[in-house]
Protein backbone atom coordinates (compact mmCIF):
# COMPACT_ATOMS: atom_id res chain seq x y z
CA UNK A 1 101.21 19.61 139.35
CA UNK A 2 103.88 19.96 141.87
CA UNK A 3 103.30 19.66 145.46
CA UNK A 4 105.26 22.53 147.04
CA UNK A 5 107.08 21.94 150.07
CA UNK A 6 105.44 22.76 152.89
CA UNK A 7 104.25 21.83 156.06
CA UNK A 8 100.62 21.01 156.23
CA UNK A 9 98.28 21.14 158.94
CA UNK A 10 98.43 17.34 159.60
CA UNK A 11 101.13 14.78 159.06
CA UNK A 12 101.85 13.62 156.01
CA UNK A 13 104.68 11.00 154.49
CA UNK A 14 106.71 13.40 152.17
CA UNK A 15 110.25 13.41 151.30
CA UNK A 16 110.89 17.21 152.37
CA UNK A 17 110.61 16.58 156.07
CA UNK A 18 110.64 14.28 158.80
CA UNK A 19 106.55 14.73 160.10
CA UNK A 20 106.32 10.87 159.39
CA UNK A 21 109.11 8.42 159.44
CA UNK A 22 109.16 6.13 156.55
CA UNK A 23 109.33 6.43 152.77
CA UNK A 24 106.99 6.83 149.65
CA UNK A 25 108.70 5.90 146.06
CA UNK A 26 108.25 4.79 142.40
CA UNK A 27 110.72 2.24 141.58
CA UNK A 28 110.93 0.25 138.21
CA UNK A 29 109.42 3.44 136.69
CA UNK A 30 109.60 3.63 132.53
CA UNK A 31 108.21 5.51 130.10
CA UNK A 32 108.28 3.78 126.21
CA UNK A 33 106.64 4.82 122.98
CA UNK A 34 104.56 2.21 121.58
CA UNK A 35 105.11 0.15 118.51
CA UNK A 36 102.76 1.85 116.78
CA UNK A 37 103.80 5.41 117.78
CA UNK A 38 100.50 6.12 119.18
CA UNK A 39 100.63 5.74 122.63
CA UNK A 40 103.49 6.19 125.55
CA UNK A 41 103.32 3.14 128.22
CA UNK A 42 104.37 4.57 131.56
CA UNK A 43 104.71 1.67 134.37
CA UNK A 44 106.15 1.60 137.42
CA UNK A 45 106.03 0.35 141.41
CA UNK A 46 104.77 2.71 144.15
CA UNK A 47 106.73 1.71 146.96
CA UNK A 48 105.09 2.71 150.30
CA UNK A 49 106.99 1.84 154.03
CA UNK A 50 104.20 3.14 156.70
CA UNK A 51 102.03 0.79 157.54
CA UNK A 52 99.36 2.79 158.82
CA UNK A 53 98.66 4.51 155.37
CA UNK A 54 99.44 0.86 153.74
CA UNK A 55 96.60 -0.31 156.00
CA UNK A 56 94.16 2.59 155.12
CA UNK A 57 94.83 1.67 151.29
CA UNK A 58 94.08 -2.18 151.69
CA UNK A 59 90.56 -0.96 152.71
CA UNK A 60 89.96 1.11 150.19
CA UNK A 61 90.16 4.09 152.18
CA UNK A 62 93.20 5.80 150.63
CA UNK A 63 94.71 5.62 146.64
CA UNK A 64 97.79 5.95 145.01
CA UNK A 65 97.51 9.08 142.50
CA UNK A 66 100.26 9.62 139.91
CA UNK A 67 99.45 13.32 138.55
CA UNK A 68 100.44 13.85 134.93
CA UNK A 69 101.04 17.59 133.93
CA UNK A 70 102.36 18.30 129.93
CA UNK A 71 102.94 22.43 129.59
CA UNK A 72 103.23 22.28 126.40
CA UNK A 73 100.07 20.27 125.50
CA UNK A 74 98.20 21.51 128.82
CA UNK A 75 97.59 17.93 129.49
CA UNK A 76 96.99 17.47 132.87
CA UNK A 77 95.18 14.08 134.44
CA UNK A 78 95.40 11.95 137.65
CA UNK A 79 95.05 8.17 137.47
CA UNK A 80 94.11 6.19 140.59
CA UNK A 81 95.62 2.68 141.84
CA UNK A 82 95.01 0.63 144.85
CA UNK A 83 98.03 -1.49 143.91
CA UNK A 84 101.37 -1.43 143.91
CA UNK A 85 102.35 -1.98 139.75
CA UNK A 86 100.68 0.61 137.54
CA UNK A 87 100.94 0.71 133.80
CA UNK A 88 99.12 3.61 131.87
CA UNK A 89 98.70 4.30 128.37
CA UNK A 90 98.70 7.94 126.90
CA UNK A 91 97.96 9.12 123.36
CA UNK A 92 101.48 11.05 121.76
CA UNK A 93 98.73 13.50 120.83
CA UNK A 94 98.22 14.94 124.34
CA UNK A 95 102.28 15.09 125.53
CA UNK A 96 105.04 17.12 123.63
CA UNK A 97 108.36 18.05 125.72
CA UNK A 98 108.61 17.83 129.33
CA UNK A 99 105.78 15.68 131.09
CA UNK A 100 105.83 16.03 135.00
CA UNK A 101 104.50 13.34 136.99
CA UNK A 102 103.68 13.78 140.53
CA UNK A 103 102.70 10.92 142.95
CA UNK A 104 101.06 11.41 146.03
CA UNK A 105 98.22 9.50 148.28
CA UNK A 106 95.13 10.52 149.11
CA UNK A 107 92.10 9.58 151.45
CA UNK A 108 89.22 7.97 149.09
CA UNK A 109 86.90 8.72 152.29
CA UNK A 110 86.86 10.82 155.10
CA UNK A 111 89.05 9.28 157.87
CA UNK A 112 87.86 10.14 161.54
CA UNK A 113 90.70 10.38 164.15
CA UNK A 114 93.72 9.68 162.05
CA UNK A 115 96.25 9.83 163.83
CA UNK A 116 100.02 7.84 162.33
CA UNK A 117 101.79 5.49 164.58
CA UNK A 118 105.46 6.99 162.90
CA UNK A 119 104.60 10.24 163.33
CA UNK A 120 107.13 12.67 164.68
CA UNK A 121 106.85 13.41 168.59
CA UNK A 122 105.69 16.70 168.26
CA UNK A 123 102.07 15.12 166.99
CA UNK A 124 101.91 13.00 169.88
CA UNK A 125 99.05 12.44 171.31
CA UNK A 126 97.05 14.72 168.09
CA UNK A 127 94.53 13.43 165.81
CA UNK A 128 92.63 14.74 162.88
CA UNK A 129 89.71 14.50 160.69
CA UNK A 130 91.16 13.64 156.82
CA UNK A 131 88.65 14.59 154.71
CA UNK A 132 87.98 13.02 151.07
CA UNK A 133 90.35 13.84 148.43
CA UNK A 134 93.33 15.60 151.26
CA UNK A 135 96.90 13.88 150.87
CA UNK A 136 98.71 11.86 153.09
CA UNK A 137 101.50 11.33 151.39
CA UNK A 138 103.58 12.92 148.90
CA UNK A 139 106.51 11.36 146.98
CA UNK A 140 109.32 13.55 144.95
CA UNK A 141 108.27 14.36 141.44
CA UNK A 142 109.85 13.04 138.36
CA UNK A 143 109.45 13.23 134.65
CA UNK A 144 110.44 12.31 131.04
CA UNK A 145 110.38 13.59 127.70
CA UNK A 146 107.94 12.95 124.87
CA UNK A 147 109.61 13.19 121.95
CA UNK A 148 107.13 13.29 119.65
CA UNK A 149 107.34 11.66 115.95
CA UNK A 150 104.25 13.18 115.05
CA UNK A 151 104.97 15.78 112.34
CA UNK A 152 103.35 19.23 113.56
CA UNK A 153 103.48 22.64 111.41
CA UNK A 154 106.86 23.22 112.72
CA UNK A 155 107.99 20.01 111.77
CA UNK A 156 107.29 20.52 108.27
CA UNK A 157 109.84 22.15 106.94
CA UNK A 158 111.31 20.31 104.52
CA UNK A 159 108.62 19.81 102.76
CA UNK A 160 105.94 22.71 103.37
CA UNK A 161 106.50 26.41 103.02
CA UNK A 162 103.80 28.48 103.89
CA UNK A 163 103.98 32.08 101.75
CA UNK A 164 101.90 34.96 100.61
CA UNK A 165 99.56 34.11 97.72
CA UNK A 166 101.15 37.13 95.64
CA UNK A 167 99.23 36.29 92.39
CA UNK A 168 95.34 36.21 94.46
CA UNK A 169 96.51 38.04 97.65
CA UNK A 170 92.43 37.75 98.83
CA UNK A 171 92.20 34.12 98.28
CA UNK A 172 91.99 32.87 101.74
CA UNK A 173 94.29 29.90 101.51
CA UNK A 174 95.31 27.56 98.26
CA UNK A 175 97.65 25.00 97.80
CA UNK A 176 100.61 24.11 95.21
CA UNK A 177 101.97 20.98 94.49
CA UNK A 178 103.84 22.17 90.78
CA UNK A 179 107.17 22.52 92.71
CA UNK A 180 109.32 19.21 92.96
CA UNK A 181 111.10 20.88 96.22
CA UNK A 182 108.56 21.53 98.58
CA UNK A 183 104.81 21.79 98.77
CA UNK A 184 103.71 25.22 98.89
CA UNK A 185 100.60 26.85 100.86
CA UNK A 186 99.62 29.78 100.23
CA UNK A 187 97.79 32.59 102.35
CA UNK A 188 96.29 35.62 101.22
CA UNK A 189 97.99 38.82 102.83
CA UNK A 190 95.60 39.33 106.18
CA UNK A 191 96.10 35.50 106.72
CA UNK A 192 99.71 35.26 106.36
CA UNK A 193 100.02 38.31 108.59
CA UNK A 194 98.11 36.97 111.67
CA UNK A 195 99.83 33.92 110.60
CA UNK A 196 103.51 35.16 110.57
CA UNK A 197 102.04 37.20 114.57
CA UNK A 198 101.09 33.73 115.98
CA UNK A 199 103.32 30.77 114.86
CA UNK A 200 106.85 31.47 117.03
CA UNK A 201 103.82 30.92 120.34
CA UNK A 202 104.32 27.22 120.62
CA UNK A 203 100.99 27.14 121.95
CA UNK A 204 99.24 27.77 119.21
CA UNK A 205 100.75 25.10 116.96
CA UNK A 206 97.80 22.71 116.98
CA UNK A 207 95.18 25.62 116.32
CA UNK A 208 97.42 26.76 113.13
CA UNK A 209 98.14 22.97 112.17
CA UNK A 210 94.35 22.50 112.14
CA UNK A 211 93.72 25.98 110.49
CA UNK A 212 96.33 25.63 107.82
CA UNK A 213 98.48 21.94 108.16
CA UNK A 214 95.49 19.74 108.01
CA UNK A 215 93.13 21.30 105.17
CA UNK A 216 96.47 21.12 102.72
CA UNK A 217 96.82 17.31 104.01
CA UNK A 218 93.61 16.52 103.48
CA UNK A 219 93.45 18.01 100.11
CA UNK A 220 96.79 16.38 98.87
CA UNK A 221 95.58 13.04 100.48
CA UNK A 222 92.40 13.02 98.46
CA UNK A 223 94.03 13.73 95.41
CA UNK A 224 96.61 10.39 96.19
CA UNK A 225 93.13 8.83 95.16
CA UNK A 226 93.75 9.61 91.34
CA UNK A 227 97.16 8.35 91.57
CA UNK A 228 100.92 8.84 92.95
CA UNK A 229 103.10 7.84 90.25
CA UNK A 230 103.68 11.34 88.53
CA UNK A 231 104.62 12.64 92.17
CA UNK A 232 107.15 9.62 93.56
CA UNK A 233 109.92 11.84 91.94
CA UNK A 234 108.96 15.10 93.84
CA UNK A 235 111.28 15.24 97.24
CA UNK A 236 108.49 15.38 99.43
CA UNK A 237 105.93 12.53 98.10
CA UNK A 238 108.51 10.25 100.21
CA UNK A 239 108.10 11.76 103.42
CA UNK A 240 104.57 11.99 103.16
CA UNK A 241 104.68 8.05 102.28
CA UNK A 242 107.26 7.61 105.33
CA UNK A 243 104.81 9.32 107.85
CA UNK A 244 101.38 7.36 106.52
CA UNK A 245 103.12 4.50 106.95
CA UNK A 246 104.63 5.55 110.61
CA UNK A 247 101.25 5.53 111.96
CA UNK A 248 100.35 2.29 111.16
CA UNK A 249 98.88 2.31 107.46
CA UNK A 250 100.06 0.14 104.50
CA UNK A 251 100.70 2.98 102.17
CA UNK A 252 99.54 0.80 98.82
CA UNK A 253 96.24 -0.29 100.33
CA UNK A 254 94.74 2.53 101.56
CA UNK A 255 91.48 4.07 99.94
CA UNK A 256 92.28 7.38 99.70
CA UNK A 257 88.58 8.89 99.45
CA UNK A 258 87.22 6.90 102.75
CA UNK A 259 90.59 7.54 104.86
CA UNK A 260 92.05 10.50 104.35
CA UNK A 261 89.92 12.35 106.78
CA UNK A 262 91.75 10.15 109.19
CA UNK A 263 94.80 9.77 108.21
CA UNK A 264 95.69 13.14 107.14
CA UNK A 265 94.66 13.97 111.25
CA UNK A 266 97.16 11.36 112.25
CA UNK A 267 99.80 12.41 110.17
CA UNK A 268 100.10 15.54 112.22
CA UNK A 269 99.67 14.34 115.77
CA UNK A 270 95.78 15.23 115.90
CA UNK A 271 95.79 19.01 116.39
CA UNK A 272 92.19 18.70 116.40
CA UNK A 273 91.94 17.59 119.98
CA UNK A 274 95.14 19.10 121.32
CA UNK A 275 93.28 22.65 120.08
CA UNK A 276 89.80 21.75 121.40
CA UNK A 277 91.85 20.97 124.92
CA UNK A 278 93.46 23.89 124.54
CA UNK A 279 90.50 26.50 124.12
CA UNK A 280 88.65 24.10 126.89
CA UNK A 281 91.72 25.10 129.42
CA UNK A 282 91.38 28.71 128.23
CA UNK A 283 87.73 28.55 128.64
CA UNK A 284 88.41 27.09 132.50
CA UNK A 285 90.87 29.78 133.15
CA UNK A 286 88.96 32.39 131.97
């Protein structure tokens, strides 16, 4: 969400014009990935010179909003401070790419007779109802990209090729693990055509990786259960190893029939909730 510039019907602290003197910034602002690769840790300092909106803030009547918007992910969420530092923790599952952040300030009640001490001449004299949840400040928008470890069905391919099941083309999907090279899934000829129609749509990646990516996990996760040694010699059993263990697991003590479920979910960057988001947008759009 970004604010367009444009003059609104009241004043308002922005950085596009001159309606109220002053200034409204993040300083200090950073955006890390987490140890553990499952969260981003965005903090910051909102930086407010007006005292009259500082004053509305220190009694509760206005909030600092910082607007997070991911395209890719359709991740969108505002989180509310009434002071100054922030820090806010976000799951890598919900941001991929770009993520646009947008602060601004808002009433948290209705304000009667607001009128701003710095405002420019021409509201002299003027003032206004704010009602709950109208902005009277906006500072510029910034971002930063999340560059996402997580493994998704694009991400896969040196070790996953996903092909026409030739020998059974009505067998829905199956799964081969014979070839030393890559892991092969298999589609029967209707799948692999709506298949081949939808992947290049980067917005459908975590509906396909929970489609087709996560049932072949899961299988090949269960079946770690029985044993890894005849595979450690394949080229992929080590990047499957590499990515368990970059979400936190201790590859050698994991009980494969109780955890797989979850692991093979974080292994891929949970396309389970970024689809359910997804077809929840859709559904809201629609």
């Amino acid at each position: 969400m970004k604010i367009a510039e444009k003059l609104f019907p009241y004043p308002v602290l922005t950085y596009f014009d001159d309606a109220i003197e002053g200034s409204y910034v993040i300083e200090e602002l950073s955006a890390t990935l987490d140890a553990d690769k499952k969260h981003y840790t965005i903090q910051g300092k909102f930086v407010l010179n007006n005292e009259d909106i500082q004053e509305l803030i220190n009694q509760r009547k206005a909030i600092f909003i910082l607007h997070f918007e991911c395209s890719k992910t359709r991740y969108r969420k505002p989180y509310q401070f009434f002071s100054n530092n922030f820090e806010i923790k976000i799951s890598t599952s919900m941001l991929d790419g770009s993520v646009e952040m947008q602060p601004v300030i808002i009433s948290k009640e209705a304000v009667l007779d607001y009128a701003n001490s710095q405002a420019h001449k021409d509201y002299e004299g003027l003032a206004t109802t704010i009602n709950v949840g109208e902005i009277l400040a906006v500072a510029e928008p910034c971002e930063f990209m999340a560059n996402k470890s997580q493994d998704s069905l694009k991400n896969f391919p040196s070790i996953f090729s996903i092909s026409k099941n030739v020998q059974n083309p009505n067998k829905s999907m199956d799964l081969s693990t014979e070839s030393d090279q890559k892991i092969r899934i298999l589609l029967s000829e209707q799948n692999y055509k709506f298949y081949k129609a939808s992947v290049n749509n980067s917005i459908n990646e975590p509906i396909l990786a929970s489609m087709i990516l996560f049932p072949a996990i899961l299988n090949l996760l269960r079946d770690f259960e029985y044993g890894t040694k005849d595979l450690e010699d394949t080229d992929w059993f080590p990047a499957i190893k590499r990515r368990v263990e970059e979400c936190g697991y201790n590859f050698d003590d994991i009980t494969w029939e109780k955890e797989a479920l979850e692991i093979a979910q974080q292994v891929i960057g949970d396309p389970l909730t970024k689809g359910l988001n997804l077809l929840i947008d859709e559904g809201i759009e629609d």
